[in-house]
N, C-alpha and C. Protein backbone atom coordinates (compact mmCIF):
# COMPACT_ATOMS: atom_id res chain seq x y z
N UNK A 1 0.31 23.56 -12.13
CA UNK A 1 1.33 22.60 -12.51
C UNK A 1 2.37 22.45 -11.41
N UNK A 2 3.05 23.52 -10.80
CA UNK A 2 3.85 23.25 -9.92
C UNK A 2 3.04 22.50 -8.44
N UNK A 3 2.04 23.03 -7.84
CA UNK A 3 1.21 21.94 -7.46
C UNK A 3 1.53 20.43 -7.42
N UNK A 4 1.24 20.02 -8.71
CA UNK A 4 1.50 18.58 -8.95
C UNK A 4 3.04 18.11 -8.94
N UNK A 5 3.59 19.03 -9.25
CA UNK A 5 5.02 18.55 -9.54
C UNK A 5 5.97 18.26 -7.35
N UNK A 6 4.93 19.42 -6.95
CA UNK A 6 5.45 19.78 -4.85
C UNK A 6 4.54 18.19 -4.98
N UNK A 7 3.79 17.79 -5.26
CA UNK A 7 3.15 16.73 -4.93
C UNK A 7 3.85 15.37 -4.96
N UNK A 8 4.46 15.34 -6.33
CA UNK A 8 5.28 13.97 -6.78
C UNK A 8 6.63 14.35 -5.90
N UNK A 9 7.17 15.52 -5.89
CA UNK A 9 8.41 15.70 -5.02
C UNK A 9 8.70 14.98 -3.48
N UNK A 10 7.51 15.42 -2.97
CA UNK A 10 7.39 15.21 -1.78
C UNK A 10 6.72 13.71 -1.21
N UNK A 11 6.07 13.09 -2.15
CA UNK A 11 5.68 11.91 -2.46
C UNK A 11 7.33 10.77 -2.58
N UNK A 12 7.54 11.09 -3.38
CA UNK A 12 8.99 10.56 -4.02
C UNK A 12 10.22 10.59 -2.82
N UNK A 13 9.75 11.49 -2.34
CA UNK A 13 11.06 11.82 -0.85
C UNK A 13 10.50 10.38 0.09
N UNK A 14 9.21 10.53 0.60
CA UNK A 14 9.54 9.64 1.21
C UNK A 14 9.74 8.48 1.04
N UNK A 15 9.42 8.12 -0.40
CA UNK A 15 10.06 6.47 -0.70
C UNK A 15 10.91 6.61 -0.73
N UNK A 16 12.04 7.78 -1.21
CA UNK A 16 13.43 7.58 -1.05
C UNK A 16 13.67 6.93 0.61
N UNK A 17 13.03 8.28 1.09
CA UNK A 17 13.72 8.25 2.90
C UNK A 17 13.54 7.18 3.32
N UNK A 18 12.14 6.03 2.61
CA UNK A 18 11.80 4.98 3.93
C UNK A 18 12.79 3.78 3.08
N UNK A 19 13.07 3.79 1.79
CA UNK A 19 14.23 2.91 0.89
C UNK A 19 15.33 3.15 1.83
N UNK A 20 15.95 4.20 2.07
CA UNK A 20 17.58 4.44 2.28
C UNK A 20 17.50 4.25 4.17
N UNK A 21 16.30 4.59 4.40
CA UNK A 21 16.07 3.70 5.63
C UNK A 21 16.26 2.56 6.69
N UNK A 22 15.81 1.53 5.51
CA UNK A 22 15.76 0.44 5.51
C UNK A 22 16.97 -0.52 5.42
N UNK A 23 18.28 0.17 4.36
CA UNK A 23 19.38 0.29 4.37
C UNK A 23 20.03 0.36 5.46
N UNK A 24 19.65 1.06 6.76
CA UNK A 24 20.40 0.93 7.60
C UNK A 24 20.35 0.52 8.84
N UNK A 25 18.45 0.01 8.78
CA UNK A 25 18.08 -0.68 9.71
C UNK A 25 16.93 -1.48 9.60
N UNK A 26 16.44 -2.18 9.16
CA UNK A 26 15.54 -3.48 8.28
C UNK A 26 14.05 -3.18 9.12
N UNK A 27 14.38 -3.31 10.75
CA UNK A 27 13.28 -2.75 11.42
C UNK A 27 12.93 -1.57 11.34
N UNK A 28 13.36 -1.05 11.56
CA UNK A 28 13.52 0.72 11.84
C UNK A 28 12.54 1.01 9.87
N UNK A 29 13.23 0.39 9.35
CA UNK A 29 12.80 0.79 7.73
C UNK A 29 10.94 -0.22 7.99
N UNK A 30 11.18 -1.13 8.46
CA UNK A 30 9.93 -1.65 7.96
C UNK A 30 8.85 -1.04 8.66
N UNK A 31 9.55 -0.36 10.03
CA UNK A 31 8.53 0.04 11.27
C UNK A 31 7.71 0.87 10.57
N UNK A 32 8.84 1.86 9.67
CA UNK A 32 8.45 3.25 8.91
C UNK A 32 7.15 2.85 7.59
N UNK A 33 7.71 1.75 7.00
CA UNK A 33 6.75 1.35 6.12
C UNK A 33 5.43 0.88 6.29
N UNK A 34 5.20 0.47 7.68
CA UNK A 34 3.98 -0.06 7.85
C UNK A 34 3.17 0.92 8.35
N UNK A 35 3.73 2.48 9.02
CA UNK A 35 2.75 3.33 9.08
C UNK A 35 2.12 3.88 7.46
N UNK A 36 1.18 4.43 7.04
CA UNK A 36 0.61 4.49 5.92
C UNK A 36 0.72 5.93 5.58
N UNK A 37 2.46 6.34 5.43
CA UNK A 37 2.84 7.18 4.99
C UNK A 37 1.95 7.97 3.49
N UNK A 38 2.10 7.13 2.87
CA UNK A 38 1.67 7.51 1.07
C UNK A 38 0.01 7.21 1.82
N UNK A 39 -0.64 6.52 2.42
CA UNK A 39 -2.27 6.80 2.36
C UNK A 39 -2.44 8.13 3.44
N UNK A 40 -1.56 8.34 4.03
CA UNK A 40 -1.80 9.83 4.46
C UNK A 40 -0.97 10.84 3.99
N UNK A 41 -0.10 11.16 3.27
CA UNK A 41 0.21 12.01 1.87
C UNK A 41 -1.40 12.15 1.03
N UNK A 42 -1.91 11.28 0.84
CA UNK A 42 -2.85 11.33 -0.21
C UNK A 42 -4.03 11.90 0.57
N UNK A 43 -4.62 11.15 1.41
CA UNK A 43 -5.66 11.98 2.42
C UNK A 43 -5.27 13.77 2.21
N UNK A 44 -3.97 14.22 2.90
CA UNK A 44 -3.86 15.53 2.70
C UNK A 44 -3.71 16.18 1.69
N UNK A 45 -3.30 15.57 0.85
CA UNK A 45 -3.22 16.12 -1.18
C UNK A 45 -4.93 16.21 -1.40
N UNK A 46 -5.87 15.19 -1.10
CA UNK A 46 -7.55 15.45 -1.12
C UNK A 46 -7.89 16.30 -0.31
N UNK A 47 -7.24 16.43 0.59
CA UNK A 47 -7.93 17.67 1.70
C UNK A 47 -7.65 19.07 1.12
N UNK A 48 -6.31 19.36 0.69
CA UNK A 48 -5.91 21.09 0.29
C UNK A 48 -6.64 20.71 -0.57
N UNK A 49 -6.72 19.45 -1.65
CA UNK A 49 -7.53 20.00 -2.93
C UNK A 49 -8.64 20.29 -2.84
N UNK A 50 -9.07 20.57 -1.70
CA UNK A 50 -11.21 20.68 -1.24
C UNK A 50 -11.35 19.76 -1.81
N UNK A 51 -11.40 18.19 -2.01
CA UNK A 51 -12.16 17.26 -2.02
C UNK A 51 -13.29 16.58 -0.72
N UNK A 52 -14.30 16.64 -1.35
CA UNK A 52 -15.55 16.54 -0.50
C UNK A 52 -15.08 15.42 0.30
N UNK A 53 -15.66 15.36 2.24
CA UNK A 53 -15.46 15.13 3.03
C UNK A 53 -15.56 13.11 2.99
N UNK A 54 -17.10 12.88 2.02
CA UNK A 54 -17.53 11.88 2.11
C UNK A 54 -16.33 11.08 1.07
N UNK A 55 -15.82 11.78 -0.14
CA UNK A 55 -14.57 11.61 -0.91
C UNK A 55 -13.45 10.97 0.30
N UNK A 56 -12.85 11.49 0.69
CA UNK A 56 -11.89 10.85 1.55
C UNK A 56 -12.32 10.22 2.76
N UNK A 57 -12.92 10.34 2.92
CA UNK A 57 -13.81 8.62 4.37
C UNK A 57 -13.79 7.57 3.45
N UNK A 58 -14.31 7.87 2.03
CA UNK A 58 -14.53 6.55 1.37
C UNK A 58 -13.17 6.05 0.80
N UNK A 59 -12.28 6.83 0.60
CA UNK A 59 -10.76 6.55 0.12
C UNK A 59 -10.13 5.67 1.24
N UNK A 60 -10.30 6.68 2.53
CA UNK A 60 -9.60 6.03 4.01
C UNK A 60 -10.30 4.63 4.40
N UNK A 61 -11.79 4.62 3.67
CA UNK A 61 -12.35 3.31 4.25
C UNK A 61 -12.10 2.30 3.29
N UNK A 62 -11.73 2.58 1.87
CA UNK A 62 -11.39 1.25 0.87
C UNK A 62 -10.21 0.88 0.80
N UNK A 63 -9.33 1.72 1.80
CA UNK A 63 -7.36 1.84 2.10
C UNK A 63 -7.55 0.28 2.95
N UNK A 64 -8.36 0.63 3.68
CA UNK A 64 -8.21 -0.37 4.69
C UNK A 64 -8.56 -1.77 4.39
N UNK A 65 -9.87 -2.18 3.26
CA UNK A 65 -10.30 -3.45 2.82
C UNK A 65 -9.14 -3.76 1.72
N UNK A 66 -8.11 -2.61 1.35
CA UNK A 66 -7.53 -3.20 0.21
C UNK A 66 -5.97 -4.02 0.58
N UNK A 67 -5.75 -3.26 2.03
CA UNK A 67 -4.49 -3.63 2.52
C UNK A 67 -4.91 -5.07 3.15
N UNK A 68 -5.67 -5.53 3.21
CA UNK A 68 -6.18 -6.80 4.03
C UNK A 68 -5.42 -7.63 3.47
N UNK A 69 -5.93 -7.68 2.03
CA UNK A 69 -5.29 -9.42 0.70
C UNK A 69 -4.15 -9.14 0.58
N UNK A 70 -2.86 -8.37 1.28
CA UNK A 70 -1.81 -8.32 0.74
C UNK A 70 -0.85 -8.91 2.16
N UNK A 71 -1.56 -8.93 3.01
CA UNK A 71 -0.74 -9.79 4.38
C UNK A 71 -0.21 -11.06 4.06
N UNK A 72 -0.68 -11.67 3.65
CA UNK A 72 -0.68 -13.24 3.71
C UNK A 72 0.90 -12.75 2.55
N UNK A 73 0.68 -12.31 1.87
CA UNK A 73 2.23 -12.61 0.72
C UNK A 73 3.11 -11.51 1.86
N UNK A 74 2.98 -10.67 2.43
CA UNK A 74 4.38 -10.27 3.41
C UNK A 74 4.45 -11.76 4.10
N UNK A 75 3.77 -12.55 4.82
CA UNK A 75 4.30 -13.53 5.73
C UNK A 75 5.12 -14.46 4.90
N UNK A 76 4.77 -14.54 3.41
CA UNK A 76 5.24 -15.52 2.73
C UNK A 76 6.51 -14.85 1.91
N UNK A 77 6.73 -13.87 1.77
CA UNK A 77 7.98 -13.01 0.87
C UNK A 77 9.32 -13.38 1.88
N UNK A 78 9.23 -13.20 2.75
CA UNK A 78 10.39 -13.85 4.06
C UNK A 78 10.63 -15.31 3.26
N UNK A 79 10.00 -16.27 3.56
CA UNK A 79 10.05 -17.51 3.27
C UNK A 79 10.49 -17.77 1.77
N UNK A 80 9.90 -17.55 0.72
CA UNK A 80 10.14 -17.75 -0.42
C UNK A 80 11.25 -17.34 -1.05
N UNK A 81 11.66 -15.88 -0.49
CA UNK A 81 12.91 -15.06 -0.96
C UNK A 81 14.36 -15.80 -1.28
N UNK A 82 14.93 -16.32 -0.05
CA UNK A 82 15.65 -17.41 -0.35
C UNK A 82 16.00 -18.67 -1.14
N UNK A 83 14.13 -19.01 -1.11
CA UNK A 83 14.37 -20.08 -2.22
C UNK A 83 14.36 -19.82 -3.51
N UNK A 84 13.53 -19.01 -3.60
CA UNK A 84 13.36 -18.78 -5.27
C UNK A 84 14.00 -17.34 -6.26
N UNK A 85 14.53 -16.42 -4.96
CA UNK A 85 15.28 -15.48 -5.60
C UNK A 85 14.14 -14.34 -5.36
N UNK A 86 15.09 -13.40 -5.71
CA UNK A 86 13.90 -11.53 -5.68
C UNK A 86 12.81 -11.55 -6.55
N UNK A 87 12.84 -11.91 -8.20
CA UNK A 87 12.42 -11.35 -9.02
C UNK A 87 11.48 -12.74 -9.32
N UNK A 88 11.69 -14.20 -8.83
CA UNK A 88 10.34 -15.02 -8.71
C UNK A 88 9.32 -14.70 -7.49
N UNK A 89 10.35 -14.40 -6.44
CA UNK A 89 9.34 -13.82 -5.36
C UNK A 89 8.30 -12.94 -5.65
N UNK A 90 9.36 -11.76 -6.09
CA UNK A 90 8.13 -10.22 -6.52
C UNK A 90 6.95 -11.10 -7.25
N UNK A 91 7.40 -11.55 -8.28
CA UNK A 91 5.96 -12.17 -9.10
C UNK A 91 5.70 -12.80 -8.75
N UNK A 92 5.11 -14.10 -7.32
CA UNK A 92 4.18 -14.66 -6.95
C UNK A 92 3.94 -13.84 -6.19
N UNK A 93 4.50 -12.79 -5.40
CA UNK A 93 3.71 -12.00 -4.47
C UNK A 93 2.87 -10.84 -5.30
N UNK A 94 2.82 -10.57 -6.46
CA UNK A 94 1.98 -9.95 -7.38
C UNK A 94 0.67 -11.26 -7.38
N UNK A 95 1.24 -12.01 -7.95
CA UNK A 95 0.11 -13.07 -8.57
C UNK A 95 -0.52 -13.46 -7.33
N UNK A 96 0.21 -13.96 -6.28
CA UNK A 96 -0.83 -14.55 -5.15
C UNK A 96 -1.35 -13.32 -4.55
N UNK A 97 -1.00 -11.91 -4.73
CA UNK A 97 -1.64 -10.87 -3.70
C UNK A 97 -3.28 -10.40 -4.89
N UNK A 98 -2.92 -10.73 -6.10
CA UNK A 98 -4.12 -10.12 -6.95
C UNK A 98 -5.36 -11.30 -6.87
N UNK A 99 -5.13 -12.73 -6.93
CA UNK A 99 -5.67 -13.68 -6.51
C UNK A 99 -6.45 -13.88 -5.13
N UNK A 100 -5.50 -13.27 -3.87
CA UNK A 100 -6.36 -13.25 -2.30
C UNK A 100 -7.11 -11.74 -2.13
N UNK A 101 -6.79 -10.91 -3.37
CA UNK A 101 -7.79 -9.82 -3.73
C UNK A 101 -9.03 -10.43 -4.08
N UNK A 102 -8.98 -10.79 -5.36
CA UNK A 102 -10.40 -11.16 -5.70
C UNK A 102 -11.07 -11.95 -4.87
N UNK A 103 -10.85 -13.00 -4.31
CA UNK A 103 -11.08 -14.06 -3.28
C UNK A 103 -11.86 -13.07 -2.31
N UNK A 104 -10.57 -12.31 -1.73
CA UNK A 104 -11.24 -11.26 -0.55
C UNK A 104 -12.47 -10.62 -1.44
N UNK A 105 -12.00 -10.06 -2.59
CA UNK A 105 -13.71 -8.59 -2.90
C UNK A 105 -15.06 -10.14 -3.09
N UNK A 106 -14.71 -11.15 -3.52
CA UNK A 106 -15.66 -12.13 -3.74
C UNK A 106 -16.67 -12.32 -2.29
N UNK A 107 -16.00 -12.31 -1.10
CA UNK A 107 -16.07 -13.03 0.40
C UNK A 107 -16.89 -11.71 0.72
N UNK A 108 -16.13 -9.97 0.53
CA UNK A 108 -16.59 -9.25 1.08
C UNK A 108 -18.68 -9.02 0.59
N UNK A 109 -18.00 -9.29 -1.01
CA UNK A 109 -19.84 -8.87 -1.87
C UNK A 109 -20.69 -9.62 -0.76
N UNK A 110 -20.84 -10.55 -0.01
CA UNK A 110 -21.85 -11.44 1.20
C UNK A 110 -21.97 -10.24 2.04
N UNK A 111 -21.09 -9.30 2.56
CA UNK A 111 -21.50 -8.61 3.60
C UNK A 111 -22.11 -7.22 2.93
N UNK A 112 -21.83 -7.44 1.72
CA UNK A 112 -22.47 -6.44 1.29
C UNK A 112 -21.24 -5.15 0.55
N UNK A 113 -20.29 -5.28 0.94
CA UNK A 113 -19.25 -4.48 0.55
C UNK A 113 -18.76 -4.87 -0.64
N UNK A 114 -18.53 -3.89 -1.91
CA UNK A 114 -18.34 -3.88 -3.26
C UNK A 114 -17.16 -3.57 -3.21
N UNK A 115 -16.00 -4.25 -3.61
CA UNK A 115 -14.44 -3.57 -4.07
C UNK A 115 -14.13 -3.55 -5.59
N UNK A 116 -14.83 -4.30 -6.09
CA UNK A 116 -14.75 -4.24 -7.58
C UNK A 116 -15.46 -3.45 -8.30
């Protein structure tokens, strides 16, 4: 139990750190956000836990097809923010990022790659 609990602690720190971050420097915070802090927290939380090798290649390799459909709404969250406010933004960037998901897992099933 304590395990899980060093897990969420230390998890939780760095969204604090890269939040209060960002606060004081927009780049500096976003620089921090775009390295894949929390997908490598998690890689190493599967690694102490002895999770099998082929287990985390396949985690690290579906990290990467999943972050793809969510670009297009960062280019557009800039733009929209202004016009439509935080809390219409957040929800088309939910709705249009779950939408250029499926689109994307639809495009990928041709090459043969399953996300669904």
């Amino acid at each position: 139990m304590s395990w899980i609990v060093t897990k969420y602690f230390l998890t939780a720190a760095v969204v604090v750190f890269v939040s209060e971050l960002a606060k004081r420097s927009g780049k500096l915070g976003a620089f921090v956000v775009a390295l894949p802090l929390i997908m490598l927290l998690a890689l190493i939380w599967l690694h102490i836990e002895n999770q099998p090798q082929a287990k985390i290649a396949n985690f690290a390799s579906y990290t990467f097809w999943y972050v793809i459909p969510t670009l297009p709404m960062l280019l557009a969250f800039p733009v929209l923010l202004p016009r439509i406010g935080f809390w219409l933004t957040l929800l088309v960037y939910i709705v249009v990022t779950v939408v250029c998901f499926g689109l994307f897992a639809l495009a990928l099933r041709h090459f043969g790659i399953e996300l669904l």
